[in-house]
N, C-alpha and C. Protein backbone atom coordinates (compact mmCIF):
# COMPACT_ATOMS: atom_id res chain seq x y z
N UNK A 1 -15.16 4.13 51.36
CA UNK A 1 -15.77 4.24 52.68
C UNK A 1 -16.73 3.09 52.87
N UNK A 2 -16.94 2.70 54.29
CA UNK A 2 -17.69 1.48 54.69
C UNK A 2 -18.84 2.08 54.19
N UNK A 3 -20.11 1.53 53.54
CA UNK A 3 -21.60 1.76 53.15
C UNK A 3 -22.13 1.73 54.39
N UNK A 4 -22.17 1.16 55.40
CA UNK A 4 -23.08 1.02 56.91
C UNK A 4 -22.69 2.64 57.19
N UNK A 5 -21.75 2.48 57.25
CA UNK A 5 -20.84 4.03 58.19
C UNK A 5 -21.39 5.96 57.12
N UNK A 6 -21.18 5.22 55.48
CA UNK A 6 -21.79 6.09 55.24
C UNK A 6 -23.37 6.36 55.09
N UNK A 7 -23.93 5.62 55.21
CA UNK A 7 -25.21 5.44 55.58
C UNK A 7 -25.73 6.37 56.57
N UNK A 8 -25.12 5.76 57.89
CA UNK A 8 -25.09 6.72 59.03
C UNK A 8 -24.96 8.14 59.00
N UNK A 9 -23.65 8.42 58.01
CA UNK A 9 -23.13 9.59 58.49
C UNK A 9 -24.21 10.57 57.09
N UNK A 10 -24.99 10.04 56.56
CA UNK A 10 -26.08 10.21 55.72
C UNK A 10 -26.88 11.17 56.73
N UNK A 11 -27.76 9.84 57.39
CA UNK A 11 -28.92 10.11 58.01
C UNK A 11 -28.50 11.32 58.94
N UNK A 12 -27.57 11.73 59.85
CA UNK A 12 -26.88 12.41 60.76
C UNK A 12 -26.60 14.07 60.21
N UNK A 13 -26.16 13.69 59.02
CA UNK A 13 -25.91 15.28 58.11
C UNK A 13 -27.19 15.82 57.96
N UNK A 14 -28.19 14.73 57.73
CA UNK A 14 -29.45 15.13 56.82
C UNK A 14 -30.26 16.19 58.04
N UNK A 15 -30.32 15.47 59.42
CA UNK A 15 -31.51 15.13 60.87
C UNK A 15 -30.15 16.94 61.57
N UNK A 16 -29.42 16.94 61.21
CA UNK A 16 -28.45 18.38 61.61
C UNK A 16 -29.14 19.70 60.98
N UNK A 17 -28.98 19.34 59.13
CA UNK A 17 -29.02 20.55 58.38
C UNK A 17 -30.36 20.56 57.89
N UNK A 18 -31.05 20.16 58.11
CA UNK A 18 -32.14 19.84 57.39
C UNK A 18 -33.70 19.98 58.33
N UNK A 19 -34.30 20.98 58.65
CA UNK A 19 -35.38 21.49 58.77
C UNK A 19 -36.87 20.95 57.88
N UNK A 20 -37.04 19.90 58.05
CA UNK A 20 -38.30 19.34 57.23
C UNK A 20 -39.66 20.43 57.24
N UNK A 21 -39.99 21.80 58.06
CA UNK A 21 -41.01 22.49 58.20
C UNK A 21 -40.48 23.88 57.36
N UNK A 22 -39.31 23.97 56.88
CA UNK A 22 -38.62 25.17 56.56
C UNK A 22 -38.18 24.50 54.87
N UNK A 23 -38.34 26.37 54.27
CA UNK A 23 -37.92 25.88 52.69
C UNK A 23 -38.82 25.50 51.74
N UNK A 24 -38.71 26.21 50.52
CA UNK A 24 -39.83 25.49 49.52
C UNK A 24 -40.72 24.61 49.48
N UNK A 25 -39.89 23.29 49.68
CA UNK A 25 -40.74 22.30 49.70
C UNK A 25 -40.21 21.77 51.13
N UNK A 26 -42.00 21.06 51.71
CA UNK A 26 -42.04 21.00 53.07
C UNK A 26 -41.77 19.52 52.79
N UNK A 27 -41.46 18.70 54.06
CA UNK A 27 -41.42 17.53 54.54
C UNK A 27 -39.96 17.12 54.55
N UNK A 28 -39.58 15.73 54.91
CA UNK A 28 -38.47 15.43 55.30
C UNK A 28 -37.71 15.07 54.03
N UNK A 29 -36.35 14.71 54.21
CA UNK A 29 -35.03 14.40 52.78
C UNK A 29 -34.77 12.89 53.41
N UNK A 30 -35.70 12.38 51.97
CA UNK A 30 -35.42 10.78 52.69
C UNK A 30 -33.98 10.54 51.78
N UNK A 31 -33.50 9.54 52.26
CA UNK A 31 -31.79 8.54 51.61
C UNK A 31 -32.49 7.61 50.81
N UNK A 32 -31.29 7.27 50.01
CA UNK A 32 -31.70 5.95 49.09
C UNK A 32 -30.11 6.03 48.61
N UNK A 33 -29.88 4.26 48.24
CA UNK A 33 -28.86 4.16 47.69
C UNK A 33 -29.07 4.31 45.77
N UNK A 34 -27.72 4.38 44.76
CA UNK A 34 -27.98 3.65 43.74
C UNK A 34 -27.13 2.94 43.13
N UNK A 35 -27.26 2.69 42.07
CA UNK A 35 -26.47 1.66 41.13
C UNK A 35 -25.08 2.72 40.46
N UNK A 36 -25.75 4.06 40.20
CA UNK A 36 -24.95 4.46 39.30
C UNK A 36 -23.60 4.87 39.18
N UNK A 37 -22.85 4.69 38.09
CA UNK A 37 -21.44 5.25 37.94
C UNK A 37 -21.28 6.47 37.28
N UNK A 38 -21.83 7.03 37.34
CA UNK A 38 -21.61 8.65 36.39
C UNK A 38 -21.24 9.60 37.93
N UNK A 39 -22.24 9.83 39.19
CA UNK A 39 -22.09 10.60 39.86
C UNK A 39 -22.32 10.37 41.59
N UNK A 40 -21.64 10.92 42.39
CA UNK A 40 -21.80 10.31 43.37
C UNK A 40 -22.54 10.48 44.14
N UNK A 41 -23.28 11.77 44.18
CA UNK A 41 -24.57 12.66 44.69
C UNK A 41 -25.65 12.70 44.29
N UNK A 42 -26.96 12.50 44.24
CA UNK A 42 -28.06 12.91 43.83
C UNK A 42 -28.99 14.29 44.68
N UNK A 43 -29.73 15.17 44.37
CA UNK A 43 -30.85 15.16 45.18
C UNK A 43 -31.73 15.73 44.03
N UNK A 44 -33.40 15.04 44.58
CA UNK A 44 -34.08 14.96 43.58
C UNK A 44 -35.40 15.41 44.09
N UNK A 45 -36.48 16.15 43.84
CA UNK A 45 -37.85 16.37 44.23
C UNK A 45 -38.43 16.11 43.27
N UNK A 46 -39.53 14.96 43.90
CA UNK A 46 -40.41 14.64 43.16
C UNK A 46 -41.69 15.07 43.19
N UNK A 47 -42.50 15.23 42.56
CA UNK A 47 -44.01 15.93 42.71
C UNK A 47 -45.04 14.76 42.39
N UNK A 48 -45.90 13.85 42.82
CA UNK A 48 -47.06 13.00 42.72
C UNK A 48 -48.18 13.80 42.69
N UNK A 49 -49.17 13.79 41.76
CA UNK A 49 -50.43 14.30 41.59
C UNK A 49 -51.45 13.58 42.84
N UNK A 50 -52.05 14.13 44.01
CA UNK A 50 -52.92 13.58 44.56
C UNK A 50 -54.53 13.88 44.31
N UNK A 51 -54.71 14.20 43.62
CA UNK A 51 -56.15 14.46 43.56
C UNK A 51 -56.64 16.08 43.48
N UNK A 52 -57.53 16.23 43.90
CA UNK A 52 -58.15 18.07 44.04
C UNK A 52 -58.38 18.22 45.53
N UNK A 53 -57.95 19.20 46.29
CA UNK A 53 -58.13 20.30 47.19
C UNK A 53 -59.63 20.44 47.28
N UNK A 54 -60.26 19.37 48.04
CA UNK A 54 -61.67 19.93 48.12
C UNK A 54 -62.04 21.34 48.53
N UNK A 55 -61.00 21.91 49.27
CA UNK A 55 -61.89 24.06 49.45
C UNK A 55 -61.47 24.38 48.41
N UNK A 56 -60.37 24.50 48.04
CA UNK A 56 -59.97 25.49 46.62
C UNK A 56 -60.25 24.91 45.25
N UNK A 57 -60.70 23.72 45.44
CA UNK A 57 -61.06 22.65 44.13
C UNK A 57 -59.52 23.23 43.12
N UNK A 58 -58.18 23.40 43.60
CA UNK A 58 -57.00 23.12 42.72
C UNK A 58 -56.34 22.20 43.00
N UNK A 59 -54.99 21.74 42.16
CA UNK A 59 -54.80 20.29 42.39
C UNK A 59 -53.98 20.15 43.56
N UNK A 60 -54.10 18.67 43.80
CA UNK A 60 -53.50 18.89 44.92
C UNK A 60 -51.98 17.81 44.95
N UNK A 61 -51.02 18.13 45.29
CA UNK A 61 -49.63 17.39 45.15
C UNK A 61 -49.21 17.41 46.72
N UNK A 62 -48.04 15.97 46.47
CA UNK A 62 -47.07 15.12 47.78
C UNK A 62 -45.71 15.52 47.04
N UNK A 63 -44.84 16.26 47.61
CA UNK A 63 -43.45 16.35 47.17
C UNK A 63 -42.53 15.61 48.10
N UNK A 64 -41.77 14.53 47.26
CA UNK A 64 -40.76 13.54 48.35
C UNK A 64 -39.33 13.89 47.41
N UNK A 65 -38.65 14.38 49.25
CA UNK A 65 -37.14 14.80 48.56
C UNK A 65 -36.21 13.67 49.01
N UNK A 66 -35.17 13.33 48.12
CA UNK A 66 -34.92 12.43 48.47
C UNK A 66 -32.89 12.77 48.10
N UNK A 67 -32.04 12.26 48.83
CA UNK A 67 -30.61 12.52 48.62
C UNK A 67 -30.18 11.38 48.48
N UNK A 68 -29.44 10.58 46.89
CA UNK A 68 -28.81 9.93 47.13
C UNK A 68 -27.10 9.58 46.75
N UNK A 69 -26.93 8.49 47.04
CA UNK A 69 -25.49 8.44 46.85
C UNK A 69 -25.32 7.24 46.12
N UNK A 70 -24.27 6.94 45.47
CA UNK A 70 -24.15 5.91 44.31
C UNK A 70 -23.48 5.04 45.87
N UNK A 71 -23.88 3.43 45.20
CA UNK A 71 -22.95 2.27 46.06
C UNK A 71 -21.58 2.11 45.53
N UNK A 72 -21.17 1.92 44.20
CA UNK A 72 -19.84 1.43 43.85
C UNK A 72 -18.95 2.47 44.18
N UNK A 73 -19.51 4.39 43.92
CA UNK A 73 -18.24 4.81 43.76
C UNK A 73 -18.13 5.09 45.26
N UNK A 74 -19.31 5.38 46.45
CA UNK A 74 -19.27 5.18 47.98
C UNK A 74 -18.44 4.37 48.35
N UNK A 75 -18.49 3.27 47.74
CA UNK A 75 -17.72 2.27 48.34
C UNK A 75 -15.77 2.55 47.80
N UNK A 76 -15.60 2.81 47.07
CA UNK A 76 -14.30 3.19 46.86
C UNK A 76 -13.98 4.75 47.16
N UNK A 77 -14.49 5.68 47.40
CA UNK A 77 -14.07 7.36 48.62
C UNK A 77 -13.81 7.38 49.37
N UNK A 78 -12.95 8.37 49.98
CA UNK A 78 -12.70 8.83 51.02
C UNK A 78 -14.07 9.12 52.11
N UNK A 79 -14.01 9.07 53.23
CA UNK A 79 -14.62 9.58 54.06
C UNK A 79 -15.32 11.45 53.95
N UNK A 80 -14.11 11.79 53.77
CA UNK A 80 -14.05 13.18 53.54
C UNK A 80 -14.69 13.35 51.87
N UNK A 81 -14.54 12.55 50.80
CA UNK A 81 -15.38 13.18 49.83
C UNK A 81 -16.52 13.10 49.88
N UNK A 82 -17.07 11.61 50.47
CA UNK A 82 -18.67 11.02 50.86
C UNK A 82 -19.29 12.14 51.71
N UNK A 83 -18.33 12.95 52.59
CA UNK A 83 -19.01 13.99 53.57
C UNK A 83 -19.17 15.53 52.19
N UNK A 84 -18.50 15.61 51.85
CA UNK A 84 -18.03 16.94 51.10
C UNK A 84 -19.50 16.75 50.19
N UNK A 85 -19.86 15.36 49.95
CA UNK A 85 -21.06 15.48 48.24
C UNK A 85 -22.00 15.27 48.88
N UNK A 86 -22.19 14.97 50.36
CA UNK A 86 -23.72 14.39 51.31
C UNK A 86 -23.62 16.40 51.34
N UNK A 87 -23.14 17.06 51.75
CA UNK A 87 -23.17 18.53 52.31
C UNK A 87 -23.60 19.26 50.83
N UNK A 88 -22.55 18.68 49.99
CA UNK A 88 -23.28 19.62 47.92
C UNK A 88 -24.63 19.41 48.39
N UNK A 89 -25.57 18.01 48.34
CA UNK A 89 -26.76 17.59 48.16
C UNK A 89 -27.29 18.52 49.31
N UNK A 90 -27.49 18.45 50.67
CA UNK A 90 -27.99 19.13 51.64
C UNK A 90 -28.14 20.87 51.15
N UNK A 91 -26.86 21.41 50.36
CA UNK A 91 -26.95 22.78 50.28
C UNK A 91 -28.01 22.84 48.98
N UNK A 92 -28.31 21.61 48.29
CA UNK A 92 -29.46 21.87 47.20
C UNK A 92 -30.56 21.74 47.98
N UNK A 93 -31.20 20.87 48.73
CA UNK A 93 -32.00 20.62 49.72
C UNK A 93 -32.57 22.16 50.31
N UNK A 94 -31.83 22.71 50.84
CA UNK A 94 -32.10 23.91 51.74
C UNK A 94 -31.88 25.19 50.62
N UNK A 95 -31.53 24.75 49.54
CA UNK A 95 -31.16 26.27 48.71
C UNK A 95 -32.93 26.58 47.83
N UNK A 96 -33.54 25.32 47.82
CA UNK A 96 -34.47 24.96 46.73
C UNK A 96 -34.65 24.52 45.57
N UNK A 97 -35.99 24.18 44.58
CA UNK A 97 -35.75 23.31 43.91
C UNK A 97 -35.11 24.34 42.87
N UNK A 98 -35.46 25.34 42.35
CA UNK A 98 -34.67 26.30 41.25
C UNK A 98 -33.55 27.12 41.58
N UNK A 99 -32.64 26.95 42.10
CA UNK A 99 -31.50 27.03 42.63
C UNK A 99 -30.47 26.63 42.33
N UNK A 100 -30.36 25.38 41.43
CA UNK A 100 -29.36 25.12 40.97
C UNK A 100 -28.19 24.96 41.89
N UNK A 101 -26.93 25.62 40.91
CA UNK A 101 -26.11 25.88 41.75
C UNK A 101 -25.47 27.06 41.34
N UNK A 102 -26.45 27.83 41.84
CA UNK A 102 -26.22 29.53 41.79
C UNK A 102 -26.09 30.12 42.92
N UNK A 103 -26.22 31.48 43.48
CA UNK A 103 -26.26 32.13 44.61
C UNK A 103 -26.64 31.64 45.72
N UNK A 104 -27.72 31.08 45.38
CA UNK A 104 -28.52 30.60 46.72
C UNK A 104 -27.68 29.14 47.06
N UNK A 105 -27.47 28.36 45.84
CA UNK A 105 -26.80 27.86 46.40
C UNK A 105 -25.83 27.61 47.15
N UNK A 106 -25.06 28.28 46.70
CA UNK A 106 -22.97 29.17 46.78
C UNK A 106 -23.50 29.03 48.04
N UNK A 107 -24.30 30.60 48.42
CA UNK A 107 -24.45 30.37 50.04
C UNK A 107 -25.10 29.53 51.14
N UNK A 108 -25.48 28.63 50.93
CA UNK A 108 -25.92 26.97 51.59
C UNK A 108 -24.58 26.42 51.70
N UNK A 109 -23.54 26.64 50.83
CA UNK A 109 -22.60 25.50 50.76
C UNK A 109 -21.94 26.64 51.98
N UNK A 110 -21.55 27.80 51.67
CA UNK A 110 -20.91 28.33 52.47
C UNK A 110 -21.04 28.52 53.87
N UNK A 111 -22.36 28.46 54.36
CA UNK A 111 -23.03 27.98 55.50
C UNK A 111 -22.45 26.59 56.12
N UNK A 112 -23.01 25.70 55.17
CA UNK A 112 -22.25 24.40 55.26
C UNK A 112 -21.09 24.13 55.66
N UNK A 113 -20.14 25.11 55.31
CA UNK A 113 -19.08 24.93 55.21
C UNK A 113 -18.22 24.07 54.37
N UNK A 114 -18.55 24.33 53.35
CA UNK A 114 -18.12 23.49 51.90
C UNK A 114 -17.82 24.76 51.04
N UNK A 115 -16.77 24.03 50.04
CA UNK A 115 -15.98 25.21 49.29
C UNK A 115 -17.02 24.95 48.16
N UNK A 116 -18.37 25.93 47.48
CA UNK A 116 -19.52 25.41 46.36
C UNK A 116 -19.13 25.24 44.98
N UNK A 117 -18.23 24.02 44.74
CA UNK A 117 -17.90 24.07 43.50
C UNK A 117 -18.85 22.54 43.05
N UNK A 118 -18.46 22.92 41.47
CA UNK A 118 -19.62 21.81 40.95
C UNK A 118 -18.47 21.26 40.64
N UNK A 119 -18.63 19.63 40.85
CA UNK A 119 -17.82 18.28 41.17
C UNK A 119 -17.91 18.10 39.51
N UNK A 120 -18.73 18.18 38.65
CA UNK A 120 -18.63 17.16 37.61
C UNK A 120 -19.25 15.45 37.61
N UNK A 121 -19.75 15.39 38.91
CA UNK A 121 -20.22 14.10 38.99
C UNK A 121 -19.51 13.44 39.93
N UNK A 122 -18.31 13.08 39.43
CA UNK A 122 -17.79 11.60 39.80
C UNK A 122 -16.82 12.23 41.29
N UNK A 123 -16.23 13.88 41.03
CA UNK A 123 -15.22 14.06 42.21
C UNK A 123 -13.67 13.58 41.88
N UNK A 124 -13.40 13.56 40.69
CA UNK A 124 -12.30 12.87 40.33
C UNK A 124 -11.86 11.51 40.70
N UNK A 125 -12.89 10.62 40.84
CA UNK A 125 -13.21 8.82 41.29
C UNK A 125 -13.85 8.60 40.27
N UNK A 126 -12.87 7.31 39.93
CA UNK A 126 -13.18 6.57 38.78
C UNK A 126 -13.40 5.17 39.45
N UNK A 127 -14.60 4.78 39.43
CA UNK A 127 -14.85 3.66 39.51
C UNK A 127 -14.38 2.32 38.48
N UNK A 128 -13.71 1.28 39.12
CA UNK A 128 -13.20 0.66 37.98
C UNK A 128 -14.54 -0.24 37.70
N UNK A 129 -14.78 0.13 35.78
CA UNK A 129 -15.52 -1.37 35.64
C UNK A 129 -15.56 -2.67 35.58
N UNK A 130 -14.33 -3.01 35.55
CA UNK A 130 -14.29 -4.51 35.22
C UNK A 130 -14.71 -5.07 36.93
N UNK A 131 -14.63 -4.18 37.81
CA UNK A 131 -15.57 -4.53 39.12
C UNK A 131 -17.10 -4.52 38.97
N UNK A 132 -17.22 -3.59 38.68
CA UNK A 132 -19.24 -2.97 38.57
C UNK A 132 -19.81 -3.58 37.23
N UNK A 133 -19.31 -3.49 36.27
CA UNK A 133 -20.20 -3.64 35.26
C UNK A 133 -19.64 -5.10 33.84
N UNK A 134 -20.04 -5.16 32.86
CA UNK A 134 -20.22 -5.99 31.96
C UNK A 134 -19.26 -5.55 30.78
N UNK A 135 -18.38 -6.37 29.63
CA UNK A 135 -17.44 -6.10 28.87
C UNK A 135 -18.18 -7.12 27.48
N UNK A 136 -17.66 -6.72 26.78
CA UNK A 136 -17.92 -7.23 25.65
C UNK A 136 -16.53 -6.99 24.04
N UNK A 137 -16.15 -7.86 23.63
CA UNK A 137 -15.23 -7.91 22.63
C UNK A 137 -15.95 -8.00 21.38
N UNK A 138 -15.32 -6.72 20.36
CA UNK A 138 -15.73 -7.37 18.95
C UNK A 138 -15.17 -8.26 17.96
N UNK A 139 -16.32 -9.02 17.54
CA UNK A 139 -15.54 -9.48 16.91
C UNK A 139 -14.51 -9.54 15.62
N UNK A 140 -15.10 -8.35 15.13
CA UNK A 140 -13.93 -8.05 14.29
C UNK A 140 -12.47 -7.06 14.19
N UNK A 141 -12.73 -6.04 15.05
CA UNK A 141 -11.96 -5.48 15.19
C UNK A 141 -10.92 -5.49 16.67
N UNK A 142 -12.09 -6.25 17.52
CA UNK A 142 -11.37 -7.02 19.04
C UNK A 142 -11.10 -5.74 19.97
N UNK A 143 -11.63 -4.30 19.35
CA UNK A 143 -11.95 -3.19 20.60
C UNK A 143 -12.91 -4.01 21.83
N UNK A 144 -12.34 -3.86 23.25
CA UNK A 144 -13.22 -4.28 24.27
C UNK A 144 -14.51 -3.36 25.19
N UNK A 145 -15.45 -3.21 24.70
CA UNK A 145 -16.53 -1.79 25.38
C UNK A 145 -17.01 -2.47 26.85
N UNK A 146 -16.95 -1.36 27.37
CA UNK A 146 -17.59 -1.60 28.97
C UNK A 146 -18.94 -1.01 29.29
N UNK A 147 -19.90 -1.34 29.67
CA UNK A 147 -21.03 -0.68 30.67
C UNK A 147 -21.18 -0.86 32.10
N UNK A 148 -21.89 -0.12 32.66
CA UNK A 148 -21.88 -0.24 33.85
C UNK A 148 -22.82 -1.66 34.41
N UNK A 149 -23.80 -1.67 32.95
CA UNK A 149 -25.12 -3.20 33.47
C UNK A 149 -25.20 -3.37 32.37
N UNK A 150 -25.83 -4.75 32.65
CA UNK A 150 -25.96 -5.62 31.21
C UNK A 150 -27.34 -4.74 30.60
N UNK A 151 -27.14 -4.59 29.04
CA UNK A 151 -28.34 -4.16 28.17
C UNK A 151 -29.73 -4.72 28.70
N UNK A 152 -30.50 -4.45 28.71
CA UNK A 152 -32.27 -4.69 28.50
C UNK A 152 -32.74 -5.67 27.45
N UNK A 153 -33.59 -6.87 28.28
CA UNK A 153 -32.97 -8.04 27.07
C UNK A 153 -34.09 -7.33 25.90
N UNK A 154 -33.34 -7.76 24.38
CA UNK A 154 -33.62 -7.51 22.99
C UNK A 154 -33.38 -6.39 22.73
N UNK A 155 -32.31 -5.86 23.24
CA UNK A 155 -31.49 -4.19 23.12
C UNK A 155 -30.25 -4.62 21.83
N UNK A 156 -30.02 -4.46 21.18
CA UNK A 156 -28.89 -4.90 20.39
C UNK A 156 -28.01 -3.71 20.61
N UNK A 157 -26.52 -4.22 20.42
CA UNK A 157 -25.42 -3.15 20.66
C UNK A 157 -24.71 -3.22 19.35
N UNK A 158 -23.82 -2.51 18.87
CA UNK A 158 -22.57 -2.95 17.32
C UNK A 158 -21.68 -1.85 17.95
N UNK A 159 -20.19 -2.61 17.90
CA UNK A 159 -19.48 -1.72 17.52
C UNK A 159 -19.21 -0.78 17.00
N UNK A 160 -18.56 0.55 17.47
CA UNK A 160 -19.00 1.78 16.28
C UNK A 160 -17.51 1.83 15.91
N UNK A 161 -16.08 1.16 16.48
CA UNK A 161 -15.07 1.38 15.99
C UNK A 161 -14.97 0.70 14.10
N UNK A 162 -15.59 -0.65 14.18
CA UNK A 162 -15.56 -0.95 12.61
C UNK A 162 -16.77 -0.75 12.07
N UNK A 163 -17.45 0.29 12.07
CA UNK A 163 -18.44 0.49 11.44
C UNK A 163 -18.55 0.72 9.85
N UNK A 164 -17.77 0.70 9.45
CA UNK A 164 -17.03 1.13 7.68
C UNK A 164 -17.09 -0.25 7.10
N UNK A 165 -16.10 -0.93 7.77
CA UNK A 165 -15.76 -2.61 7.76
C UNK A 165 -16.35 -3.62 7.71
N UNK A 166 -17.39 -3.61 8.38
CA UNK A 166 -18.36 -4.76 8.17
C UNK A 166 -19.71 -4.24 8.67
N UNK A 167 -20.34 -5.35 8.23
CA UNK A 167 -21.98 -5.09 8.62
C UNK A 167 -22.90 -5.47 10.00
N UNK A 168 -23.89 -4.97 10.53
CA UNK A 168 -24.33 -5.06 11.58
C UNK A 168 -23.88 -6.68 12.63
N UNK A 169 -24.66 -7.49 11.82
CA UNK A 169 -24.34 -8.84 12.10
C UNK A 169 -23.28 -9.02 12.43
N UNK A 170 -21.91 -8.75 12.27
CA UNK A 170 -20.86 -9.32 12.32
C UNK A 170 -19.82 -8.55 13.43
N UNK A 171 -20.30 -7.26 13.07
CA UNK A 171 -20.04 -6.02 14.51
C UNK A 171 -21.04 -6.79 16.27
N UNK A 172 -22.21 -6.87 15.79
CA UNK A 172 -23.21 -7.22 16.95
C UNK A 172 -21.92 -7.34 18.25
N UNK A 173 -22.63 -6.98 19.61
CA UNK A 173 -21.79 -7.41 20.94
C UNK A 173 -22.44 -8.02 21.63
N UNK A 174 -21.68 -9.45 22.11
CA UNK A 174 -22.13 -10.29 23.31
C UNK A 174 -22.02 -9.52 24.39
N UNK A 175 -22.37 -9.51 25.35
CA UNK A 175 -22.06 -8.68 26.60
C UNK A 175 -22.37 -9.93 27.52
N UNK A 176 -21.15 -9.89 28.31
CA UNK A 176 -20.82 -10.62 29.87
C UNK A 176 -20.15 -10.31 31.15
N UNK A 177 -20.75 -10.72 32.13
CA UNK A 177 -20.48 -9.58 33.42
C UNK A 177 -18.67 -10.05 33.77
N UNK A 178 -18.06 -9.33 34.36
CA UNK A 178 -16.52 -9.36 34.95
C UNK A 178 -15.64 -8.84 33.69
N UNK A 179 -14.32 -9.66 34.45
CA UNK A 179 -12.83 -9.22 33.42
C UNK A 179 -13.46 -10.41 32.45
């Protein structure tokens, strides 16, 4: 699906189902994109410590909810799955934060009008890596490993297929982005 279009059809699901004065936690369900390849949905509440409640002197917290959606595997879905995992996220949104995906949830989705099953992440979309992410060959045994991003520099990687066979040094992986 186009990213502009699902973007849109983001903000539109959210400004429909979504009551920012209603529900556990008050305020609005902001969007954000991400990087990741594991899942195509997020939604997440966060809690920031603001200080103390000068009448009740208890603490006092900002909760920002936020729904997002991965870019690579968005960009390779259907229309209809991008809508189906923006509606999962919304029925967590409105079900609350301990809700899971239990009862309360089930019935948000069913409201929704979504069949409430848990996706597993990805929705049966496999993002290919040799698009998104970084490959690396060993050198001794010449297995090729993929990630989604290059390591964190001074992260060392080794092969775990010849791990018997030779020693760290010689397992070690270069990692470089493409095919």
């Amino acid at each position: 699906m186009d990213l502009t279009s699902a973007e849109k059809l983001v903000k539109l699901l959210i400004s429909q189902h979504i009551d920012p004065d209603q529900g556990e936690v008050k305020g609005p369900v902001r969007f954000q994109w991400s990087r990741g390849t594991k899942a195509l949905g997020t939604y997440e509440v966060r809690r920031k410590h603001t200080g103390t409640d000068p009448l009740t002197l208890a603490p006092a917290f900002v909760y920002t909810r936020t729904i997002t959606l991965s870019r690579p595997m968005t960009a390779v879905c259907d229309e209809v799955k991008v809508r189906e995992t923006i509606l999962h996220e919304i029925a967590h949104a409105r079900a609350g934060i301990r809700a899971n995906h239990g009862p309360a949830w089930a019935r948000e989705c069913n409201l929704l009008g979504i069949v409430p099953q848990v996706c597993g992440g990805t929705l049966g979309v496999d993002v290919p890596l040799p698009l998104t992410g970084v490959r690396s060959t060993c050198r001794v045994c010449g297995k090729t490993h993929w990630r989604a991003r290059m390591p964190a520099p001074g992260k060392r990687y080794a092969c775990g297929e010849c791990r018997g066979r030779a020693d760290f040094l010689q397992r070690e992986l270069t990692w470089r982005r493409g095919p």
